[in-house]
C-alpha atoms as a PDB file:
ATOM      1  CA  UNK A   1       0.000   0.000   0.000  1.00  0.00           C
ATOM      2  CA  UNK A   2       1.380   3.298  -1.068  1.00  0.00           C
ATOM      3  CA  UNK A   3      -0.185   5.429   1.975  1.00  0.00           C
ATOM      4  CA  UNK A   4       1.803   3.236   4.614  1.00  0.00           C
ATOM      5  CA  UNK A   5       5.220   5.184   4.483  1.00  0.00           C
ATOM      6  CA  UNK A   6       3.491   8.528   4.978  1.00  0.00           C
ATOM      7  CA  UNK A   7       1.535   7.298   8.306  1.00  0.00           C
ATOM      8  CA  UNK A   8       4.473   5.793   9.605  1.00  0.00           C
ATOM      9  CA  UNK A   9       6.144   9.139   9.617  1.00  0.00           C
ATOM     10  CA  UNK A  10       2.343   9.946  11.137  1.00  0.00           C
ATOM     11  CA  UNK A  11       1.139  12.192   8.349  1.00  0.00           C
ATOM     12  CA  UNK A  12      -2.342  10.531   8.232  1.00  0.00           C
ATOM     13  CA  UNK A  13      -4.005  13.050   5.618  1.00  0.00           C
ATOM     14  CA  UNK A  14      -0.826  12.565   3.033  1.00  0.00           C
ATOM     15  CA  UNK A  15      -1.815  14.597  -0.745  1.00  0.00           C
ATOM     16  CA  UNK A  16      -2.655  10.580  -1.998  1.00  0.00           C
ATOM     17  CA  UNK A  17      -6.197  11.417  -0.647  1.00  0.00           C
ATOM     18  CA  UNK A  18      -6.934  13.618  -4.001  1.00  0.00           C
ATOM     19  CA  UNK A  19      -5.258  11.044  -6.626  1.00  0.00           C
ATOM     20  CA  UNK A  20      -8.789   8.712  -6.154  1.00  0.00           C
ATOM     21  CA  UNK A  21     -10.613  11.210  -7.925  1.00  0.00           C
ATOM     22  CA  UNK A  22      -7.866  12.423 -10.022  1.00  0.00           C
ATOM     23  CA  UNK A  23      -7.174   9.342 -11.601  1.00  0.00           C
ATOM     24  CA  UNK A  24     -10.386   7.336 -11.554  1.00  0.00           C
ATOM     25  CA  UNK A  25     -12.328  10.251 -12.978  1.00  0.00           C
ATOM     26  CA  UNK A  26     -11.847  10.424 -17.145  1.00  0.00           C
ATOM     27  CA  UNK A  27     -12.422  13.621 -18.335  1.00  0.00           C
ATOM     28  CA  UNK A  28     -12.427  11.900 -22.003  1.00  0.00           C
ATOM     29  CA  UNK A  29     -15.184   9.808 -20.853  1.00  0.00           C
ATOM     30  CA  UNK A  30     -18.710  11.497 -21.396  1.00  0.00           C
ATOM     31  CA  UNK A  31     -20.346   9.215 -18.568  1.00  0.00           C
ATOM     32  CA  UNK A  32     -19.353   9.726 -15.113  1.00  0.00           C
ATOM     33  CA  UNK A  33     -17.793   6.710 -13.275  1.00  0.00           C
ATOM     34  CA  UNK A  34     -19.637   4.473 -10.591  1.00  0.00           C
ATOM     35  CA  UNK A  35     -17.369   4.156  -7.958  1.00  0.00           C
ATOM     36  CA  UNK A  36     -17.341   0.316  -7.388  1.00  0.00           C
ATOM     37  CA  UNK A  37     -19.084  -0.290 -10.727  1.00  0.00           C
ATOM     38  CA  UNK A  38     -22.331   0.843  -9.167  1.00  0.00           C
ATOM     39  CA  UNK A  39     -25.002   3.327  -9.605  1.00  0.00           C
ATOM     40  CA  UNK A  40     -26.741   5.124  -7.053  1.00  0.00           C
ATOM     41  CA  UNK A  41     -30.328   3.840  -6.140  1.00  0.00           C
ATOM     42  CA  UNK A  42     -33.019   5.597  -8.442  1.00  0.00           C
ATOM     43  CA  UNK A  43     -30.781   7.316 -10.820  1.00  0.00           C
ATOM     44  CA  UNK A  44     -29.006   9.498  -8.063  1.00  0.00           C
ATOM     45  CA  UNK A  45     -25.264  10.491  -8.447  1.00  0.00           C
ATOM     46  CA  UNK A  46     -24.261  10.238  -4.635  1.00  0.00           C
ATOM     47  CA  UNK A  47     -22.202   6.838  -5.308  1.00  0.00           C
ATOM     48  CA  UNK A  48     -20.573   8.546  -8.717  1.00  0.00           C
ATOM     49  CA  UNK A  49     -17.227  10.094  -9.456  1.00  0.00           C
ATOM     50  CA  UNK A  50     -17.977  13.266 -11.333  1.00  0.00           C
ATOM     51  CA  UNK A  51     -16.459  16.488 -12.014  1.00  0.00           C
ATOM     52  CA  UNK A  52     -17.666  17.891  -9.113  1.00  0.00           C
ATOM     53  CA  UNK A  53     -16.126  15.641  -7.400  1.00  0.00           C
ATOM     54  CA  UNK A  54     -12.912  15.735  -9.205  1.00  0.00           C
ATOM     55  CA  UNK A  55     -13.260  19.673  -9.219  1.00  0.00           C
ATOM     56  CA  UNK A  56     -13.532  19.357  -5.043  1.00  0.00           C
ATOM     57  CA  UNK A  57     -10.246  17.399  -4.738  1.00  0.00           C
ATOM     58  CA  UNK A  58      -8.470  19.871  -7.271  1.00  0.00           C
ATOM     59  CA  UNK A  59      -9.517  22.699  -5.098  1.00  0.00           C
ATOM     60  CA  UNK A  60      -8.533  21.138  -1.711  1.00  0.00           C
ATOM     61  CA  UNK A  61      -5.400  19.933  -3.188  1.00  0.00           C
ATOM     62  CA  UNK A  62      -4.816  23.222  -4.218  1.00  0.00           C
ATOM     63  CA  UNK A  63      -5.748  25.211  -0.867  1.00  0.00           C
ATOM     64  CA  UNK A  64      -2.897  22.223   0.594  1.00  0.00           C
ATOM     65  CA  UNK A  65      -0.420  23.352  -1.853  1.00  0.00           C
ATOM     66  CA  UNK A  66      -1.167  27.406  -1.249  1.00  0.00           C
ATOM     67  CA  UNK A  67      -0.614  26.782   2.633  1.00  0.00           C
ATOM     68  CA  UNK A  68       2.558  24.645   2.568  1.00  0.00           C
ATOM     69  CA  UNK A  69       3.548  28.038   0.283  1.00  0.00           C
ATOM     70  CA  UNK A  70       2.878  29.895   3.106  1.00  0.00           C
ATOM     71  CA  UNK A  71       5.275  27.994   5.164  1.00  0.00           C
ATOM     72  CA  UNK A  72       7.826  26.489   3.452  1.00  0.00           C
ATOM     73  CA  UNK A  73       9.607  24.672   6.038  1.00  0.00           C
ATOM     74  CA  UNK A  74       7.288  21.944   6.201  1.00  0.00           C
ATOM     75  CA  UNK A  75       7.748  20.923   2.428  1.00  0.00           C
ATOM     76  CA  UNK A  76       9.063  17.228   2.782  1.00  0.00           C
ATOM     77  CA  UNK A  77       6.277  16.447   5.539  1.00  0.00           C
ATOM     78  CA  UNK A  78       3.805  17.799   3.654  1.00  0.00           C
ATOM     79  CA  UNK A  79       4.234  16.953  -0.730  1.00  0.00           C
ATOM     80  CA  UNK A  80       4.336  13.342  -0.420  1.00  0.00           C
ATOM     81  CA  UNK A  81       3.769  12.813  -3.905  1.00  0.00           C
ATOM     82  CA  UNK A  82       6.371  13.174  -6.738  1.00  0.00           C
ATOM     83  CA  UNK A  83       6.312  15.618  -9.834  1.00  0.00           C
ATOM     84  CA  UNK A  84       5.788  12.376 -11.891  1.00  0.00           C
ATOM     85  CA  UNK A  85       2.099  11.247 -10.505  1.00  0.00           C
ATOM     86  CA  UNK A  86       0.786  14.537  -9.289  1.00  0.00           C
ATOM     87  CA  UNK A  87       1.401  16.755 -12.374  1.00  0.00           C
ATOM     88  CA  UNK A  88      -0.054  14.533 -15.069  1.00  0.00           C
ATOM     89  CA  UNK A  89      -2.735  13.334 -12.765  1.00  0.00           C
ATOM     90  CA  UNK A  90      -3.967  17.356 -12.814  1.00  0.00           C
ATOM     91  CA  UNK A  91      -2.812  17.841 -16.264  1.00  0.00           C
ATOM     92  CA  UNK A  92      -5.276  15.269 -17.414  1.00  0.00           C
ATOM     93  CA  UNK A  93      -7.997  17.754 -16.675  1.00  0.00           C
ATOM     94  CA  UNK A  94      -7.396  20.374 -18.399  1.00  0.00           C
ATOM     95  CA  UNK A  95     -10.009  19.582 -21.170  1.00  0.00           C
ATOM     96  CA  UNK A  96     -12.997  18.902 -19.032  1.00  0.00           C
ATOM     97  CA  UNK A  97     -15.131  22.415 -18.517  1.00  0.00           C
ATOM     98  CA  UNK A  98     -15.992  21.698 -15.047  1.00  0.00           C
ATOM     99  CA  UNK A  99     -12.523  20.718 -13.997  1.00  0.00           C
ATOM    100  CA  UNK A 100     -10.077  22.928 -16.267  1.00  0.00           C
ATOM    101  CA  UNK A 101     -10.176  26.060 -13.957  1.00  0.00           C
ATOM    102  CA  UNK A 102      -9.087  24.079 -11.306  1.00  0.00           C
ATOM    103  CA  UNK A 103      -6.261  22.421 -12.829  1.00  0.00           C
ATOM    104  CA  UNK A 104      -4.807  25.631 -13.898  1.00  0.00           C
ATOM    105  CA  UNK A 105      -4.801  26.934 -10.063  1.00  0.00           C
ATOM    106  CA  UNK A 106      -3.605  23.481  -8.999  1.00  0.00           C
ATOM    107  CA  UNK A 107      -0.639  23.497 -11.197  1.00  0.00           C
ATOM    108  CA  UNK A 108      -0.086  27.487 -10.598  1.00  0.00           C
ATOM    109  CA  UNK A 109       0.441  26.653  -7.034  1.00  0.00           C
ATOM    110  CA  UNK A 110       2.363  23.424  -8.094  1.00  0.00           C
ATOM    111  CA  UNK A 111       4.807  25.607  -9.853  1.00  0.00           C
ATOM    112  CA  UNK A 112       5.465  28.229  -7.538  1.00  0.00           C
ATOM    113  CA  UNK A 113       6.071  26.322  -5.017  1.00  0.00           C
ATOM    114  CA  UNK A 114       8.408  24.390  -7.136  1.00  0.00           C
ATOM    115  CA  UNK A 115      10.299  27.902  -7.870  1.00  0.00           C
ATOM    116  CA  UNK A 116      10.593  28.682  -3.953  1.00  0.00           C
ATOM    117  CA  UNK A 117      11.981  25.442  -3.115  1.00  0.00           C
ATOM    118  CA  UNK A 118      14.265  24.824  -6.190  1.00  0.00           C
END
């Protein structure tokens, strides 16, 4: 399991929270995703992975991103996921209307706080 190193260093609400949405949701894809391959009961979304859901994790990822900017000290406790899975799994939603916004303050965050760290 990829979330055990981060609570053995006792960082129980590690940035891997937002890659379920992130990667399960296909912006591509013109249906939205059961989660669990089911639907809701009579047609509601509640058990579905949307944008709006996907557009919630972009925005709390980026608030997360914004305050560890804010303090920069706490940078390796805090970004516990590489360049490699965290930029293309915002990238990827770029294209979607209800997600693109987002993605574009996600990664504006992503890179400043890449330029004040180095």
């Amino acid at each position: 399991n990829d979330c055990f190193p981060d609570v053995d260093k006792q960082n129980y609400f590690s940035m891997r929270r937002y890659l379920t949405p992130l990667i399960l949701f296909d912006p591509e894809n013109k249906d939205t995703m059961a989660v669990g391959g089911r639907r809701g009961e009579n047609g509601d979304d509640n058990d579905e992975l949307g944008p709006k859901q996907c557009a919630a994790a972009l925005s709390a990822l980026t608030s997360d991103l914004d305050a560890v900017l804010l303090d920069c000290t706490t940078f390796q406790e805090k970004i516990t996921l590489g360049a490699d899975v965290l930029v293309p799994a915002i990238v990827r939603h770029l294209t979607h209307r209800s997600t693109s916004d987002r993605a574009v303050r996600a990664l504006s965050s992503l890179l400043a706080l890449g330029n004040l760290v180095g």
